[in-house]
C-alpha atoms as a PDB file:
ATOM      1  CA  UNK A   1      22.696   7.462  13.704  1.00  0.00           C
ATOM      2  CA  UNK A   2      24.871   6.158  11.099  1.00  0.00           C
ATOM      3  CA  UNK A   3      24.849   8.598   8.346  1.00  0.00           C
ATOM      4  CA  UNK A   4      24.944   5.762   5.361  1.00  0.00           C
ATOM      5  CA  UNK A   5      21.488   5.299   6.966  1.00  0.00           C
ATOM      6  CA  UNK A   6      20.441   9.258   6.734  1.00  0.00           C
ATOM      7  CA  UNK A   7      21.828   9.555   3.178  1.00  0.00           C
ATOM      8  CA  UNK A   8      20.388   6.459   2.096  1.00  0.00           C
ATOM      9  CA  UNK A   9      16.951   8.005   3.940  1.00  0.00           C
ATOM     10  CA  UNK A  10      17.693  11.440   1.812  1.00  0.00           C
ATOM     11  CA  UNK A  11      17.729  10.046  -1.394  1.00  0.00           C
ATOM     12  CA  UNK A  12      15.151   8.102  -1.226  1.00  0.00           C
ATOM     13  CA  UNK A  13      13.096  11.156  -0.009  1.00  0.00           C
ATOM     14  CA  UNK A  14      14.533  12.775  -2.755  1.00  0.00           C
ATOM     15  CA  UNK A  15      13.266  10.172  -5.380  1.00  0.00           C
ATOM     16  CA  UNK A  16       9.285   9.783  -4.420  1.00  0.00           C
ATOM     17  CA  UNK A  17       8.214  12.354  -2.173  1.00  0.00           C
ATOM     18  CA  UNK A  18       5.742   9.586  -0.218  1.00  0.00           C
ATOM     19  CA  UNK A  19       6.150  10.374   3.353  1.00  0.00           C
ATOM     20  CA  UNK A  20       2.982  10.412   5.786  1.00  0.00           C
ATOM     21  CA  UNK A  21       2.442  13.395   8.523  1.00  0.00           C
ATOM     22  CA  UNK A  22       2.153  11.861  12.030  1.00  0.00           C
ATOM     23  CA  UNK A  23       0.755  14.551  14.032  1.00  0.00           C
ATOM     24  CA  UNK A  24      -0.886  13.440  17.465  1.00  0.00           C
ATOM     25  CA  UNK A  25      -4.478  14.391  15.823  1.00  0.00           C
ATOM     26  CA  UNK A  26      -4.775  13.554  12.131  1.00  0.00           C
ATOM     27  CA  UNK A  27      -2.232  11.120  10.193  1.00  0.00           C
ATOM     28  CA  UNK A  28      -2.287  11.843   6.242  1.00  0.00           C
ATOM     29  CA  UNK A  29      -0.358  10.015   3.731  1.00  0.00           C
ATOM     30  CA  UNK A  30       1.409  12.381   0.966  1.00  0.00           C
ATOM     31  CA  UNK A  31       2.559  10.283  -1.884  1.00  0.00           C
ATOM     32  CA  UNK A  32       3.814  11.801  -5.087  1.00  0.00           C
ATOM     33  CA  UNK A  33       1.076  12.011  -8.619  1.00  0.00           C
ATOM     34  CA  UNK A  34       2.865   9.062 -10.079  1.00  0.00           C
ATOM     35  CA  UNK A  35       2.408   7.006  -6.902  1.00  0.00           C
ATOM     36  CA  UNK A  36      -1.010   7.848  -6.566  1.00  0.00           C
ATOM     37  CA  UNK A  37      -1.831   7.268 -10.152  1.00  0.00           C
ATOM     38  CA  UNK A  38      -0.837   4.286 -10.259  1.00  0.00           C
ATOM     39  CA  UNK A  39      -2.514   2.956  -7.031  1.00  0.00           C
ATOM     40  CA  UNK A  40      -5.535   5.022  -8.298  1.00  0.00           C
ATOM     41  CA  UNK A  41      -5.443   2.857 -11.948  1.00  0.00           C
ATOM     42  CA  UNK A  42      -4.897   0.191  -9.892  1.00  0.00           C
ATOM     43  CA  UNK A  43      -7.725   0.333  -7.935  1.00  0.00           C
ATOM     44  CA  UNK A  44     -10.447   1.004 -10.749  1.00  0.00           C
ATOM     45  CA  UNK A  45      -8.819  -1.640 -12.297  1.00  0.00           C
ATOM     46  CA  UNK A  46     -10.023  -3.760  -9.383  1.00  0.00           C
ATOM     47  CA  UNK A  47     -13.487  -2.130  -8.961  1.00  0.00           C
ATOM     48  CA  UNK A  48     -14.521  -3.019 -12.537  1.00  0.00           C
ATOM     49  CA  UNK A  49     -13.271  -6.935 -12.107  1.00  0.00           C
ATOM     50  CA  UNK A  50     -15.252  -6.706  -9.165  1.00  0.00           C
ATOM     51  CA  UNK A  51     -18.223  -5.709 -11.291  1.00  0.00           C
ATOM     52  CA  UNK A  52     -17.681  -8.220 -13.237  1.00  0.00           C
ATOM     53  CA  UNK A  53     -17.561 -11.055 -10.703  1.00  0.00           C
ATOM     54  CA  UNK A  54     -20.797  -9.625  -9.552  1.00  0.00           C
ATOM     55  CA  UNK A  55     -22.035  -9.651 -13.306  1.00  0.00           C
ATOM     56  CA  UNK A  56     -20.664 -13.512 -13.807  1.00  0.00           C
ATOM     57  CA  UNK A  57     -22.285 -14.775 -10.219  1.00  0.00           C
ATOM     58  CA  UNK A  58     -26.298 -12.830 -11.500  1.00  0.00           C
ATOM     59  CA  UNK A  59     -25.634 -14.851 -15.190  1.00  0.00           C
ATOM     60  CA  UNK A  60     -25.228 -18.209 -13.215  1.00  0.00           C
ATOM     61  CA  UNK A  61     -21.301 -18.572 -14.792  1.00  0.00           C
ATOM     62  CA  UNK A  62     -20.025 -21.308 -13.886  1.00  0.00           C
ATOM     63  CA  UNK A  63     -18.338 -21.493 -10.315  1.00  0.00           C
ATOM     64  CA  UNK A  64     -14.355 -22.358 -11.351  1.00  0.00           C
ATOM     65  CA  UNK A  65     -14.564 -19.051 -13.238  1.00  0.00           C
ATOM     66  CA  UNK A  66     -16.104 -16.833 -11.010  1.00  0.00           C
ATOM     67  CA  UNK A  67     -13.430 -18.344  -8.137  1.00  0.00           C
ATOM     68  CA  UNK A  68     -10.706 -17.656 -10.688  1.00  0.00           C
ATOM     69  CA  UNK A  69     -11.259 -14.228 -10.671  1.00  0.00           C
ATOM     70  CA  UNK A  70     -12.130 -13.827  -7.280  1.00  0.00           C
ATOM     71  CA  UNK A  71      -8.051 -15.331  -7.087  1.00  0.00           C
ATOM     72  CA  UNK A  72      -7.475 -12.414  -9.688  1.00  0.00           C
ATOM     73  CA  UNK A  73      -8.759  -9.520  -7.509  1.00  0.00           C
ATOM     74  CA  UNK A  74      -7.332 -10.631  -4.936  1.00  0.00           C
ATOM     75  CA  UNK A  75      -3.822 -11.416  -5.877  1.00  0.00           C
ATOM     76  CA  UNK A  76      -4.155  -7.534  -7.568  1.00  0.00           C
ATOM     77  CA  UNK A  77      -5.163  -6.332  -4.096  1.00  0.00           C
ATOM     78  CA  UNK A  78      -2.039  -7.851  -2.503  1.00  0.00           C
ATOM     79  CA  UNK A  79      -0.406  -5.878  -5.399  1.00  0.00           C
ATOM     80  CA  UNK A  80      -1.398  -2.539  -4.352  1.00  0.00           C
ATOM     81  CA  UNK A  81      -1.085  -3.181  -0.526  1.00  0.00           C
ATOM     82  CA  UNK A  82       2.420  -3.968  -1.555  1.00  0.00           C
ATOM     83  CA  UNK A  83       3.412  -1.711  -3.347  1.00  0.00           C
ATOM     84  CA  UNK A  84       1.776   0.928  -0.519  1.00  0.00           C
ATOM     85  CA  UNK A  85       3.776  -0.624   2.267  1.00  0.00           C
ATOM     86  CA  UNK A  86       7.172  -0.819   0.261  1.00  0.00           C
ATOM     87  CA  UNK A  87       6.340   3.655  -0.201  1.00  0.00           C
ATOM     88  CA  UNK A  88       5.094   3.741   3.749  1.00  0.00           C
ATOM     89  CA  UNK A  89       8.561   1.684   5.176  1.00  0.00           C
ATOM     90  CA  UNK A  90      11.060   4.088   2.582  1.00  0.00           C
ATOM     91  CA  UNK A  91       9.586   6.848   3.878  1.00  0.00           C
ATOM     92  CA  UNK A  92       7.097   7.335   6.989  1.00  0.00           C
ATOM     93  CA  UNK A  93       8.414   4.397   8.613  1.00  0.00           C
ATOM     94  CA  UNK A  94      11.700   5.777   7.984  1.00  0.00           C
ATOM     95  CA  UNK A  95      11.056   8.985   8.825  1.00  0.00           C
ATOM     96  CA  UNK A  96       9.729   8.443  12.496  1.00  0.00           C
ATOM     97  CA  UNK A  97      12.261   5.810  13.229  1.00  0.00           C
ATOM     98  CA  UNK A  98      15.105   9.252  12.676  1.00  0.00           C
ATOM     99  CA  UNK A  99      13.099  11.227  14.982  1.00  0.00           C
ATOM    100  CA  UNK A 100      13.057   8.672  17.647  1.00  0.00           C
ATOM    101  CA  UNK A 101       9.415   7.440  17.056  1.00  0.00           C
ATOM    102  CA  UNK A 102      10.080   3.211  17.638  1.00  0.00           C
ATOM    103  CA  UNK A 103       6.347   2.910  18.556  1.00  0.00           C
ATOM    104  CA  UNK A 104       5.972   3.203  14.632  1.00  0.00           C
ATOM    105  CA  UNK A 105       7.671  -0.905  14.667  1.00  0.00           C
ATOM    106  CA  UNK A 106       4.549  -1.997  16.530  1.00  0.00           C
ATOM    107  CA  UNK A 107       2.279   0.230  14.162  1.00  0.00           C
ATOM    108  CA  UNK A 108       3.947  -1.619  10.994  1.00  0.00           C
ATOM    109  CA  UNK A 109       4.011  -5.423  12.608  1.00  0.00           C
ATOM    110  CA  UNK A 110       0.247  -4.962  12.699  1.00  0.00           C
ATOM    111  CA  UNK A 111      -0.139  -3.598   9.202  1.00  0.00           C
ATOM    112  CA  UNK A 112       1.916  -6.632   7.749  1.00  0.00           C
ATOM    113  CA  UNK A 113       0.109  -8.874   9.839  1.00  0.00           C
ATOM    114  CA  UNK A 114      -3.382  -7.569   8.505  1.00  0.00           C
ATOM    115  CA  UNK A 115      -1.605  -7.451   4.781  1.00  0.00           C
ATOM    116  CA  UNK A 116      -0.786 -11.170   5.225  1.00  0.00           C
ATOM    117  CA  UNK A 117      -4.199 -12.822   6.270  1.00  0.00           C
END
């Protein structure tokens, strides 16, 4: 393997620890607190707009604004499944892909295919 490739791998392991265990029984993500955080903040971010789409569509708002932030949620949603697939390819991906693991390709074309429905 090119070793550009393996140092370039190394530092970015080095950087965020985000790296998933692949063992044949139970897969497990392990991304660093700051990662998670955010994704976490993220994500209750999310759950209260949801709350109050469901809040809008029980006081009769007017459609355009309830389908506004429907758009809102989701294009936040997209956010978070981004940035969790940018952390899964620098380092999981990665990761298998060194130790000879190229079923992990397949694995990933499906993810991005569900991501871009």
């Amino acid at each position: 393997m090119n070793t550009e490739i393996v140092q370039l791998d190394k530092n970015i392991s080095d950087v965020e620890h985000t790296c998933c265990s692949h063992g044949e029984t139970e897969r497990k993500s392990h991304h660093s607190d700051q990662v998670k955080n955010n994704m976490i903040l993220r994500l209750n971010r999310i759950e209260g707009q949801v709350r109050g789409i469901k809040g809008m569509i029980e006081k009769d708002t007017y459609c355009d604004d309830v389908l506004n932030q429907i758009a809102s949620v989701q294009s936040a949603l997209n956010g978070v499944g981004k940035l969790l697939l940018e952390h899964h390819m620098k380092s999981c991906v990665m990761e298998r892909i060194q130790e000879g693991d190229t079923e992990v390709l397949k694995e990933l074309m499906t993810s991005i295919t569900k991501l871009m429905k």
